[in-house]
Protein backbone atom coordinates (compact mmCIF):
# COMPACT_ATOMS: atom_id res chain seq x y z
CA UNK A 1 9.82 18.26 24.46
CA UNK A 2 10.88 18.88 21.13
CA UNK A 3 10.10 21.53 19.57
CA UNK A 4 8.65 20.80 15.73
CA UNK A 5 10.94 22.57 12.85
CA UNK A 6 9.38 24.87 11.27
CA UNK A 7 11.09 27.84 9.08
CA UNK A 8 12.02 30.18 10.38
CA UNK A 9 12.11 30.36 13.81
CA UNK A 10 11.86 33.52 14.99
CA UNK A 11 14.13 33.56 17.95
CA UNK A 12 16.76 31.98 15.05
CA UNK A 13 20.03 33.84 15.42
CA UNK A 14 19.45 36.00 18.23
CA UNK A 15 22.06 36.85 20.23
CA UNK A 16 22.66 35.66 24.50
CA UNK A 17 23.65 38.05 26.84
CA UNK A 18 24.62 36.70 30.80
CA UNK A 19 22.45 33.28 29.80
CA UNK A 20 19.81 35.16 28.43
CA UNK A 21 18.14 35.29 25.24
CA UNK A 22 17.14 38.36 23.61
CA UNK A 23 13.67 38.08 21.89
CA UNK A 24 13.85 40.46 19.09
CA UNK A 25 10.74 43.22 18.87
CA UNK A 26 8.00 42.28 16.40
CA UNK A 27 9.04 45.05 13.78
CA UNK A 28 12.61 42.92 13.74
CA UNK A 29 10.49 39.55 13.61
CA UNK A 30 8.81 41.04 10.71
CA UNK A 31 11.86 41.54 8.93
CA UNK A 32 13.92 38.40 9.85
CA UNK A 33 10.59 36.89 8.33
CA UNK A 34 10.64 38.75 5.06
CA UNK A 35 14.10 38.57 4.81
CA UNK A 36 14.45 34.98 5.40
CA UNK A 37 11.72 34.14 2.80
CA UNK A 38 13.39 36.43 0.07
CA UNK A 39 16.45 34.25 0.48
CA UNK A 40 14.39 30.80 0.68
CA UNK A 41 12.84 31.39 -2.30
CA UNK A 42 15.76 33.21 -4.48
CA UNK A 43 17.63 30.24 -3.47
CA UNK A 44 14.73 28.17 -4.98
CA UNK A 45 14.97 29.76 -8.30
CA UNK A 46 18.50 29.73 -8.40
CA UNK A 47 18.48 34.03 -8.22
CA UNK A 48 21.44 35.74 -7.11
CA UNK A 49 21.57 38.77 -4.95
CA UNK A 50 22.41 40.87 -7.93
CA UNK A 51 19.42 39.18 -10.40
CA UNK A 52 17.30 39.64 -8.32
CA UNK A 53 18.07 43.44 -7.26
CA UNK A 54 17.69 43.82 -11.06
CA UNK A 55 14.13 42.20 -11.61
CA UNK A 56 13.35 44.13 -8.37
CA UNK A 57 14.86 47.62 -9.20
CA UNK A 58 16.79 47.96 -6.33
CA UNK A 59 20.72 48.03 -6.02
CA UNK A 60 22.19 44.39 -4.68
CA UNK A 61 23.22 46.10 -1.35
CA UNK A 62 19.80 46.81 -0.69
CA UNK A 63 18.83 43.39 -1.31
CA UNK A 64 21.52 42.09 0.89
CA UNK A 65 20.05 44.51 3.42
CA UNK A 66 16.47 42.98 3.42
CA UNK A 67 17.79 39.19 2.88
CA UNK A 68 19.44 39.82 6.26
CA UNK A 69 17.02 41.89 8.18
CA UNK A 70 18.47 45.00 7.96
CA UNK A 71 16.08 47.23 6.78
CA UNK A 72 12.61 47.48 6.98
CA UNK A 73 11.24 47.31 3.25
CA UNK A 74 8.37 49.52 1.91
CA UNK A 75 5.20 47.86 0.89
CA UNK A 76 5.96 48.71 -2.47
CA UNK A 77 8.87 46.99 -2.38
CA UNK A 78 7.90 43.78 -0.91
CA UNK A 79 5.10 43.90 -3.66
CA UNK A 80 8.16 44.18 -6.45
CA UNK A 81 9.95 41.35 -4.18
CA UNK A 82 6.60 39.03 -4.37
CA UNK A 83 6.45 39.82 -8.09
CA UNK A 84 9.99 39.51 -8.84
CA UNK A 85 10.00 35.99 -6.94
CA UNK A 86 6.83 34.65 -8.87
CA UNK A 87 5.15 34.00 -5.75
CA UNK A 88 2.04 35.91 -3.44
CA UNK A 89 2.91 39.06 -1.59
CA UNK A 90 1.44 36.83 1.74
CA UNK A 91 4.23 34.39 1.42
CA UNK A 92 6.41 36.91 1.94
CA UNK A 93 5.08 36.95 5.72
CA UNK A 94 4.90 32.83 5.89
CA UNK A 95 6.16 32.38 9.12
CA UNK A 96 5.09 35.53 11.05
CA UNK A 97 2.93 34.41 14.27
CA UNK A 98 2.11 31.26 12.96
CA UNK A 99 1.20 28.22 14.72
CA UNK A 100 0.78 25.00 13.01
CA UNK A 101 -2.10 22.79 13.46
CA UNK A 102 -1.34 18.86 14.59
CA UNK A 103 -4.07 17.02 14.37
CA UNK A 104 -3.54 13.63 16.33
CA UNK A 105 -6.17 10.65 16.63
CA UNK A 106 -6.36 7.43 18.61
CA UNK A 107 -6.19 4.05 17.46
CA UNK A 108 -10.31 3.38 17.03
CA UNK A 109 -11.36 6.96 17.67
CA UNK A 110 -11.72 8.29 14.21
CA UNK A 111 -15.04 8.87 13.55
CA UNK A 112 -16.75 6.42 10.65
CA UNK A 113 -18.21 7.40 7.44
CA UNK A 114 -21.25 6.57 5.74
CA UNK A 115 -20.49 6.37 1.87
CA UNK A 116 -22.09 4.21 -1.29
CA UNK A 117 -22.42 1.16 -0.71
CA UNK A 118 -21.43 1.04 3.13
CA UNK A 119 -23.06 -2.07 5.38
CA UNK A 120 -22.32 -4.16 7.35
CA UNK A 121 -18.72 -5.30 7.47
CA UNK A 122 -17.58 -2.06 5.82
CA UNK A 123 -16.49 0.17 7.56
CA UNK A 124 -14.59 3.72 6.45
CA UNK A 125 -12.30 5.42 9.06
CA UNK A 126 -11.45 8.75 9.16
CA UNK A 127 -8.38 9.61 10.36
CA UNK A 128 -8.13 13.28 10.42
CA UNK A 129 -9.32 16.21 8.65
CA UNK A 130 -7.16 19.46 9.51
CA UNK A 131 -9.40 22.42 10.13
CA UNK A 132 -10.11 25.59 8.34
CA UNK A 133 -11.99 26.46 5.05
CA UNK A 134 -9.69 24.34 2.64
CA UNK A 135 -8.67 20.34 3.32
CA UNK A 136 -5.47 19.19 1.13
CA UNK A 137 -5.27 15.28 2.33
CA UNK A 138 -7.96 12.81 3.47
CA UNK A 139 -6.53 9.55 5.24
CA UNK A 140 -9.09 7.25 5.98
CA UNK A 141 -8.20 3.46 7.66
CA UNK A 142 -10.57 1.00 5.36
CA UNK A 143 -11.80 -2.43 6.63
CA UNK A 144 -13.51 -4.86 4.88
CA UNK A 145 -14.92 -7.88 6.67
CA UNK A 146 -17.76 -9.55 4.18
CA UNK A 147 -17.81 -9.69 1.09
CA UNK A 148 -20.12 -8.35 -1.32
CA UNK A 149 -20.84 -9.61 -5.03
CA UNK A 150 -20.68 -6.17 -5.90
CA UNK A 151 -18.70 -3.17 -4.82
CA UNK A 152 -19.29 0.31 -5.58
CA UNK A 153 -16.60 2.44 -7.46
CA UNK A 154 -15.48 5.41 -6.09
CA UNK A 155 -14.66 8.95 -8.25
CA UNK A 156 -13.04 11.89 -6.63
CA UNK A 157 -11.01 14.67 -7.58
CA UNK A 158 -7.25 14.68 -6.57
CA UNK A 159 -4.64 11.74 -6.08
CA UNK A 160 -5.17 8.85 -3.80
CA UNK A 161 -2.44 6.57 -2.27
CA UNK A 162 -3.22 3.09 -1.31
CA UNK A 163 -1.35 0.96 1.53
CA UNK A 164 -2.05 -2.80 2.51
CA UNK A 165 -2.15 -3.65 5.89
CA UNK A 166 -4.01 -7.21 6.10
CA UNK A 167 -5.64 -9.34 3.72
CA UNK A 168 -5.76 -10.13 0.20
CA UNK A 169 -8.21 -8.54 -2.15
CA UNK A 170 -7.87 -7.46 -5.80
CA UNK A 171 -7.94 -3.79 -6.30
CA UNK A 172 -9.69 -2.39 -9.82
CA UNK A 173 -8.60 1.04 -11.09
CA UNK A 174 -9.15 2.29 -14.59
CA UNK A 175 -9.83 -1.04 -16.30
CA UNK A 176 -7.16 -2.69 -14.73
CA UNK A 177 -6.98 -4.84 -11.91
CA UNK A 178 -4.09 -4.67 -9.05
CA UNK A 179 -3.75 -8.16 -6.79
CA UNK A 180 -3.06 -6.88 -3.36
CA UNK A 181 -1.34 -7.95 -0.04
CA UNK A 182 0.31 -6.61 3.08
CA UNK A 183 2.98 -4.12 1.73
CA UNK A 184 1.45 -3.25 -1.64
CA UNK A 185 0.62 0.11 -2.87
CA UNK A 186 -1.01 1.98 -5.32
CA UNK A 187 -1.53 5.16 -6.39
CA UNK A 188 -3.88 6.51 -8.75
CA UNK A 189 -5.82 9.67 -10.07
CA UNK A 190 -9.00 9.79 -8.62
CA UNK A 191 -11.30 10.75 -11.14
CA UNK A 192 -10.73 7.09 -12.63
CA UNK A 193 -13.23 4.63 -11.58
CA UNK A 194 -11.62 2.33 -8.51
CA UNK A 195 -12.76 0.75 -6.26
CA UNK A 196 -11.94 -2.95 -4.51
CA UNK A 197 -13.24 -5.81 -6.88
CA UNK A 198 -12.78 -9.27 -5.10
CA UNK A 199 -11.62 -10.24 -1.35
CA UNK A 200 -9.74 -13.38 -0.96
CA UNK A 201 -8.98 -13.33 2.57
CA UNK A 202 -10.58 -11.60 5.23
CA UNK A 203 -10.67 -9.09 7.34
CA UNK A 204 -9.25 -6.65 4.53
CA UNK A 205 -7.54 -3.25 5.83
CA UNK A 206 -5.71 -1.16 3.73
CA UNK A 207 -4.88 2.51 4.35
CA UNK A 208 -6.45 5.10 1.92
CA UNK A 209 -4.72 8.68 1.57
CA UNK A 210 -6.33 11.27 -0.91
CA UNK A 211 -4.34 14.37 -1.79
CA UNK A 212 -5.70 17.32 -3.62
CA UNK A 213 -3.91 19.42 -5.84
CA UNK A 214 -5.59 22.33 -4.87
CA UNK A 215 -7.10 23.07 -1.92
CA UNK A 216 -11.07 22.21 -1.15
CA UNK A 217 -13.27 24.15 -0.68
CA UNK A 218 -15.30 22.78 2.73
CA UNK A 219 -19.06 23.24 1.96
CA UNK A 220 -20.56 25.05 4.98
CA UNK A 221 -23.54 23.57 6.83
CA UNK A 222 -26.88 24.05 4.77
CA UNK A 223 -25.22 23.74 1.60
């Protein structure tokens, strides 16, 4: 089974002894984390070692030292680090025990939403929705079997990504209107009115994926 990549791996670059892997001790996971992080991101922002140790304060053998797990560094420090790097002292830890959620669904068994102007012959598809108290995508399979005189538009916050699977409808967005088939895409801000405004062949089934920015907030039950 293949293991998914994910960065970094904690067991990266540990040495074998007789066949056998040595599984470094948490403190030295902690700092292979950290360490590998610091480097990640310095490389990001195209920081040397010795920039760097000067936004930090520390000398550029110290640096070194942390980059490759050498040293355990002070919470202070990793606080200057987290500063120095522009990003959140927890990213520094990104990695550390972390298992990533894989959310896989069936063809059929996503479960169906009700939204404006849903009836008969339209039918919304949810794909998957990770868990957790913040969503950042939304696919949703869309088919469209009758057609209506009238179709709702949609608004929504964040960035949605249109693919064509079957059919032939035209697609309004903004004012404009976008003549669709298998293969065409769109993608448009979601706050602008969209929604699909003629079908010309039937069934219709496109795939709908809406990204947000920033993350959602899921409302809780009762809200």
């Amino acid at each position: 089974m293949t293991r998914p990549h994910h960065a970094p791996s904690f067991d990266e670059g540990c040495e074998e002894a007789h066949g056998e892997e040595l599984v470094p001790a948490p403190s030295a996971q902690l700092e292979a984390v950290i360490g590998w992080n610091v480097r990640s991101r310095s490389r990001e922002l195209g920081l040397s070692s010795a920039e760097l140790a000067k936004r930090v304060g520390l000398s550029r053998a110290m640096i070194s030292k942390i980059e490759n797990a050498q040293v355990s560094a002070s919470l202070g420090t990793i606080s200057k680090l987290a500063s120095a790097l522009d990003m959140p002292v927890t990213s520094l830890f990104q990695g550390l025990d972390e298992e990533r959620d894989a959310l896989f669904t069936r063809s059929g068994a996503g479960p169906e939403l009700g939204r404006p102007g849903t009836g008969t012959g339209h039918r919304y598809q949810l794909l998957g929705s990770m868990r957790g108290p913040a969503k950042r995508m939304e696919p949703m399979l869309v088919t469209l079997t009758s057609e209506r005189e009238v179709f709702p538009l949609y608004q929504h916050p964040g960035t949605e990504f249109l693919y064509m699977l079957v059919g032939h409808m035209d697609y309004g967005c903004g004012g404009a209107t976008y003549e669709m088939r298998p293969g065409d895409s769109l993608q448009f801000d979601g706050n602008v009115p969209h929604g699909p405004l003629r079908l010309h062949e039937l069934p219709v089934e496109f795939l709908s994926v809406t990204a947000y920015g920033r993350p959602v907030a899921t409302p809780e039950l009762g809200d």
